[in-house]
N, C-alpha and C. Protein backbone atom coordinates (compact mmCIF):
# COMPACT_ATOMS: atom_id res chain seq x y z
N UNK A 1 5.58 7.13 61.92
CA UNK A 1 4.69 6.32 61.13
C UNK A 1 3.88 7.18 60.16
N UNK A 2 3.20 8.75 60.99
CA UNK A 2 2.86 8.83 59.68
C UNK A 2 3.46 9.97 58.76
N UNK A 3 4.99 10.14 58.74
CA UNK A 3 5.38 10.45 57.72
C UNK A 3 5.92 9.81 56.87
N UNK A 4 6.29 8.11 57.14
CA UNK A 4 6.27 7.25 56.56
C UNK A 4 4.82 6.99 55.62
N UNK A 5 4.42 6.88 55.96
CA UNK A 5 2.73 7.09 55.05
C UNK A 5 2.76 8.02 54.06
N UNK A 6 2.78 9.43 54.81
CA UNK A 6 2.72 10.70 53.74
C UNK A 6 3.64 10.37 52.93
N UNK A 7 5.24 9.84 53.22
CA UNK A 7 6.47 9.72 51.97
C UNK A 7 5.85 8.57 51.29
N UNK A 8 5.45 7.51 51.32
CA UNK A 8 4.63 6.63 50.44
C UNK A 8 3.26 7.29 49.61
N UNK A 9 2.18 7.81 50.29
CA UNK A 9 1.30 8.34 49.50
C UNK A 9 2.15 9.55 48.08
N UNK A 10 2.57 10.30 48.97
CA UNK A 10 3.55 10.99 47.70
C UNK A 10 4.29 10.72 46.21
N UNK A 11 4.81 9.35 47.17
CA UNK A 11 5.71 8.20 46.21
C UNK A 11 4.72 7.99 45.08
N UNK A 12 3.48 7.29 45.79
CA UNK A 12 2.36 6.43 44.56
C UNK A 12 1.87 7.58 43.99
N UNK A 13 1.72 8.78 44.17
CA UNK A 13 0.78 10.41 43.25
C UNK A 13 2.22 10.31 41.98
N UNK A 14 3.27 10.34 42.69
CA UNK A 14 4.48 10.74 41.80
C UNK A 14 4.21 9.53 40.59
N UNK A 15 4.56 8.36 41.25
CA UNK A 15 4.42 7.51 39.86
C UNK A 15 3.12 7.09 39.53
N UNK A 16 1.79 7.22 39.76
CA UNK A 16 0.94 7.42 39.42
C UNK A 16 1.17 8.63 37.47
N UNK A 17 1.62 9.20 38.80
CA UNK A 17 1.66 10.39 37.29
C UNK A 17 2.46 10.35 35.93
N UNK A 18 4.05 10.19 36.51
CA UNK A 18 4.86 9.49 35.29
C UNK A 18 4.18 7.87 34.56
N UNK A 19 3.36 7.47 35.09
CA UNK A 19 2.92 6.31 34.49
C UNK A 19 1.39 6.98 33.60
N UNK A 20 0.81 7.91 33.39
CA UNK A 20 -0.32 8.33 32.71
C UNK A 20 0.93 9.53 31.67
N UNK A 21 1.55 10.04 32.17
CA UNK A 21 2.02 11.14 31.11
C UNK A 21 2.85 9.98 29.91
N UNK A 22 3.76 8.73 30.22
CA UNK A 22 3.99 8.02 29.71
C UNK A 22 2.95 7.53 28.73
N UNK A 23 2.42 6.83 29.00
CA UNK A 23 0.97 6.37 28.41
C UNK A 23 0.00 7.25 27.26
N UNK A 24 0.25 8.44 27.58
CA UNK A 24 -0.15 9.54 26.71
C UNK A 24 0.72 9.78 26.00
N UNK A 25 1.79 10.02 26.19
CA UNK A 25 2.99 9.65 25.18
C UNK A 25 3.24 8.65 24.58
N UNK A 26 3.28 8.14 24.52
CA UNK A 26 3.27 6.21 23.79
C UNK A 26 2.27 6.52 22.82
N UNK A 27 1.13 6.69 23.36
CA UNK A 27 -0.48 6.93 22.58
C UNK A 27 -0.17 7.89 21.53
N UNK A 28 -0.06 8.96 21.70
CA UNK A 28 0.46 9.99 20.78
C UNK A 28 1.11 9.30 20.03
N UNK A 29 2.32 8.73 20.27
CA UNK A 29 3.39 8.77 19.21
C UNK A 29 2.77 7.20 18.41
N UNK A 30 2.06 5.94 18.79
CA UNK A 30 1.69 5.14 18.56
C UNK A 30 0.74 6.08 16.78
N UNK A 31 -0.35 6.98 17.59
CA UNK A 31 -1.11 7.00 16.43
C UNK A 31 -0.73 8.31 14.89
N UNK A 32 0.42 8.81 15.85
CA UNK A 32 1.16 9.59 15.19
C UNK A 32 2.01 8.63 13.75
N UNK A 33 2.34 7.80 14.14
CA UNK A 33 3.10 6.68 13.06
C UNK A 33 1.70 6.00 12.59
N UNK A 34 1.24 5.44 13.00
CA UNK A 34 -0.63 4.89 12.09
C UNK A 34 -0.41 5.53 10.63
N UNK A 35 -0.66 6.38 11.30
CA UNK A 35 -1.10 7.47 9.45
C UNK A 35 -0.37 8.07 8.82
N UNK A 36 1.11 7.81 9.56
CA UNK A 36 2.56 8.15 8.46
C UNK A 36 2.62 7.27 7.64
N UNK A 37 2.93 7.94 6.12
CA UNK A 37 3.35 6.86 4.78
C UNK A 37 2.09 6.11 4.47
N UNK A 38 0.92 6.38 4.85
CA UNK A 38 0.07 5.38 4.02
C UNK A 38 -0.90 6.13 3.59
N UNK A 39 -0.25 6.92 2.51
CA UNK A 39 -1.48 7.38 1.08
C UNK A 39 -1.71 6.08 0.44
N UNK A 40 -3.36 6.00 0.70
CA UNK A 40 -3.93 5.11 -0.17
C UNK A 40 -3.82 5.23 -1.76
N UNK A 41 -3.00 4.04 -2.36
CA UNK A 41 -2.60 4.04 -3.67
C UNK A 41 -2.94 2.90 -4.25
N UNK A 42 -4.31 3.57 -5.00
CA UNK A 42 -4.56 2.56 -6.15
C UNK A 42 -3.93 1.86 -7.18
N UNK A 43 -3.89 0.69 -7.60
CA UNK A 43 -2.82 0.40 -8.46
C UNK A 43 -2.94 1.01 -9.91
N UNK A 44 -2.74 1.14 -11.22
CA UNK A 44 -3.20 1.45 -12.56
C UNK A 44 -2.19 -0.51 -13.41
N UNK A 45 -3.72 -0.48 -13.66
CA UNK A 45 -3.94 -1.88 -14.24
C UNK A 45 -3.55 -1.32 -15.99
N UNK A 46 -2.87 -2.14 -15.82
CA UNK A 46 -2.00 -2.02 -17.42
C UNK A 46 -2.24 -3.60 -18.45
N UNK A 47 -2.69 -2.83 -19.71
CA UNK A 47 -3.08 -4.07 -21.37
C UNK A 47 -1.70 -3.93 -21.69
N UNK A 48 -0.60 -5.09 -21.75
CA UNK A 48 0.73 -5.68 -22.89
C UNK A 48 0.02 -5.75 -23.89
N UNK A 49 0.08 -5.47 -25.24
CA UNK A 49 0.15 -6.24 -26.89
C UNK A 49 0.88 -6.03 -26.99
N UNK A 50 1.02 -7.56 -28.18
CA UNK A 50 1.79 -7.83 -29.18
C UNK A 50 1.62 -8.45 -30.07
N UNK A 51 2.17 -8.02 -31.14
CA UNK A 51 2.22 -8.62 -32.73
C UNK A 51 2.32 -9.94 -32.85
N UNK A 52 1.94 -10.87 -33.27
CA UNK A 52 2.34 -11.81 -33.39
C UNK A 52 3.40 -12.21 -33.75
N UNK A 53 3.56 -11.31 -34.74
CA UNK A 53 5.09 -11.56 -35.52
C UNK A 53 6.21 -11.08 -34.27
N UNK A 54 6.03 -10.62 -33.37
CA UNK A 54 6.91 -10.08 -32.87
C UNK A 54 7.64 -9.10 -33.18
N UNK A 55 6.74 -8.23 -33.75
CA UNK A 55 7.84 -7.04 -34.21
C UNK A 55 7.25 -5.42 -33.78
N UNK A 56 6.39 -5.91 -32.79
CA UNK A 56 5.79 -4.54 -32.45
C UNK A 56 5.05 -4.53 -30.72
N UNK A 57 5.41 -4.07 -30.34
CA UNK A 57 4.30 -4.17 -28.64
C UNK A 57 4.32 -3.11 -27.70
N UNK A 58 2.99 -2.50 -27.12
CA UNK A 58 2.78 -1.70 -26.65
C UNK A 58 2.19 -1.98 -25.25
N UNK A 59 1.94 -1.00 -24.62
CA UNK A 59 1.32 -0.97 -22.99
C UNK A 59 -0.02 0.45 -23.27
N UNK A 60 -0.98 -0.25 -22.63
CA UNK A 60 -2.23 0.60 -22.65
C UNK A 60 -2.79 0.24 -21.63
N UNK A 61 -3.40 1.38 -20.92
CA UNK A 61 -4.60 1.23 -20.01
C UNK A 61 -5.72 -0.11 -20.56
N UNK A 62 -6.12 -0.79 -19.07
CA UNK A 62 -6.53 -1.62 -18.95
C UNK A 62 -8.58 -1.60 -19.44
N UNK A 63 -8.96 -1.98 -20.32
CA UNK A 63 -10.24 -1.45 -20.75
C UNK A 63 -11.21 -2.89 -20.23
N UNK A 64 -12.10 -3.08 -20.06
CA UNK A 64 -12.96 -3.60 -19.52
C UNK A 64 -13.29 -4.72 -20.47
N UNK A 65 -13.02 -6.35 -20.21
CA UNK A 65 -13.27 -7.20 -21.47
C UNK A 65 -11.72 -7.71 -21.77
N UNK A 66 -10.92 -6.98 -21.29
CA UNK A 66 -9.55 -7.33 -22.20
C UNK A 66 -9.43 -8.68 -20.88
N UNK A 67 -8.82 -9.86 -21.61
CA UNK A 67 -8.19 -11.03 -21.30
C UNK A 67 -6.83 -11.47 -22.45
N UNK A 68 -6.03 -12.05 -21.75
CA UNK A 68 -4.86 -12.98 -22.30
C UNK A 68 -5.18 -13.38 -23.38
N UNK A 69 -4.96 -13.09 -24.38
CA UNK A 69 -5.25 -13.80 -25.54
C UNK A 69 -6.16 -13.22 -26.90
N UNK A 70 -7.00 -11.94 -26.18
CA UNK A 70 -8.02 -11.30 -26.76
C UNK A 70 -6.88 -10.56 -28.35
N UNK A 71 -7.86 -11.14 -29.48
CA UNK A 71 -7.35 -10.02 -31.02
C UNK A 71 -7.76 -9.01 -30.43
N UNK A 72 -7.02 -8.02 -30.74
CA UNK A 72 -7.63 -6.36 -30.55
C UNK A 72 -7.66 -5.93 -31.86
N UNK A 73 -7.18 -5.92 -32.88
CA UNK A 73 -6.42 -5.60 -33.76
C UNK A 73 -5.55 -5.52 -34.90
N UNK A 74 -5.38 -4.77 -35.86
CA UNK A 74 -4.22 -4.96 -36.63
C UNK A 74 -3.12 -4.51 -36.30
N UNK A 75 -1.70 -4.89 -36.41
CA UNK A 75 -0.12 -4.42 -36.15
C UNK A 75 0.03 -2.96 -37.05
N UNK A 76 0.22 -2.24 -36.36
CA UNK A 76 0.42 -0.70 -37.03
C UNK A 76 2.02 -0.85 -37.77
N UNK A 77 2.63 -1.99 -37.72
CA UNK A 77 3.72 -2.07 -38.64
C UNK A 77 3.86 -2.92 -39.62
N UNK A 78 2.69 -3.95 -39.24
CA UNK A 78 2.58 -5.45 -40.52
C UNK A 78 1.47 -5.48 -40.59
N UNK A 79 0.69 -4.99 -40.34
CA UNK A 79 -0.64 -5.26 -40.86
C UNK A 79 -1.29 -6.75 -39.56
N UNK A 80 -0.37 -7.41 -39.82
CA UNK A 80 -0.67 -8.74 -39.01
C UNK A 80 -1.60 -8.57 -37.32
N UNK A 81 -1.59 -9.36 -37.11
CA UNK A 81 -2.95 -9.38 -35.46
C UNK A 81 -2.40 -9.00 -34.25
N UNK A 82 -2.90 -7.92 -34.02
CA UNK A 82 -2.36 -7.96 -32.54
C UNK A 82 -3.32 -8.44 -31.11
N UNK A 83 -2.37 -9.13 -30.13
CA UNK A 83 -3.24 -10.27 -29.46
C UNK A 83 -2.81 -8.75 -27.49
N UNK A 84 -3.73 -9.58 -26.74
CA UNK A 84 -3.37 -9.17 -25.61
C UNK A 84 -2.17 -9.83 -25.32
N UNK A 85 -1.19 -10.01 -24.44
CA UNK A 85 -0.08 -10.60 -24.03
C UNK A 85 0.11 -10.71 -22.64
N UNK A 86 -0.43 -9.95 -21.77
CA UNK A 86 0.14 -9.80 -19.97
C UNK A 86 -0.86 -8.97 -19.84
N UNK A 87 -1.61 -8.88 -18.63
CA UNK A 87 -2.48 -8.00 -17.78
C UNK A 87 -2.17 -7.71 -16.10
N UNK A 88 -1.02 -6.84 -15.57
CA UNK A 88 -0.76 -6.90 -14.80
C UNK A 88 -1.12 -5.12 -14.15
N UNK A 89 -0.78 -4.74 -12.88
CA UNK A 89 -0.78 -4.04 -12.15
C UNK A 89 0.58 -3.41 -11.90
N UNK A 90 0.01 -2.13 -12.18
CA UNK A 90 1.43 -0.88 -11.63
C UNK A 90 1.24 -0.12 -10.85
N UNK A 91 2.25 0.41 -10.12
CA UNK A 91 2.13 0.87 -8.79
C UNK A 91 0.92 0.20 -7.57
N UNK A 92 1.16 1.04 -6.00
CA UNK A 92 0.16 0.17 -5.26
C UNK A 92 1.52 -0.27 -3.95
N UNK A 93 0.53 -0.19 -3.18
CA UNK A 93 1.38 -1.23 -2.53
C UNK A 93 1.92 -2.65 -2.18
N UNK A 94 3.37 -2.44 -1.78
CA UNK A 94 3.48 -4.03 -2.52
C UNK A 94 3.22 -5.16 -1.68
N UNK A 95 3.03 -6.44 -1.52
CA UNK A 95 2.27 -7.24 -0.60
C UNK A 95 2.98 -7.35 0.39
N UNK A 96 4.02 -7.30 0.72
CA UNK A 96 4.51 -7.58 2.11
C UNK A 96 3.87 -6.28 3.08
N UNK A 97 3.99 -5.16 2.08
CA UNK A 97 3.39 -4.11 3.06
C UNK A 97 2.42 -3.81 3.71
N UNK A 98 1.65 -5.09 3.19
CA UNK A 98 -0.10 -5.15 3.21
C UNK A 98 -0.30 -5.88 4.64
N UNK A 99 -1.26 -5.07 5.53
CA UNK A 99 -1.66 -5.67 6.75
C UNK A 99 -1.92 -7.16 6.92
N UNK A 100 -1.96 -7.95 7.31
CA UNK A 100 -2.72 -8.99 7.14
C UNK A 100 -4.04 -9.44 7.62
């Protein structure tokens, strides 16, 4: 009986133990992947113009005030108006990747 005991107490130290070295392992490797691949990346917000005439259009950094529609300008090839056209975002991460 009681080396039946001692082979049980033994038993539970043994997996006692593979169940914490596990666990520390998991943990490790859990926070080890956390902070793989996620450099925080701001997007760069990008101004479309274009000519009205359609014969000229550029991409510029996004300046403070600019909306859809805003004259900026004259066409550096007709003289004619150049309007904002699209205000979108480049680079960044893309939304599915995004936590919720």
């Amino acid at each position: 009986m009681i080396q039946l005991r001692n082979a049980l107490d033994v038993f539970t130290l043994v997996m006692l133990i593979v169940t914490i070295v596990l666990l520390i392992y998991t943990m490790s490797v859990m926070l080890m992947q956390r902070g793989k691949g996620k450099t925080p990346t701001n997007p760069k917000v990008v101004t479309k113009v274009r000519c009205v005439q359609n014969d000229y259009s550029a991409e510029r950094d996004f300046s403070k005030g600019d909306y859809v529609g805003l004259e900026i300008g004259k066409c550096p090839k007709c003289g004619d108006t150049l309007k904002v056209e699209a205000i979108y975002a480049v680079g960044g991460p893309k939304e599915k990747d995004q936590p919720l």
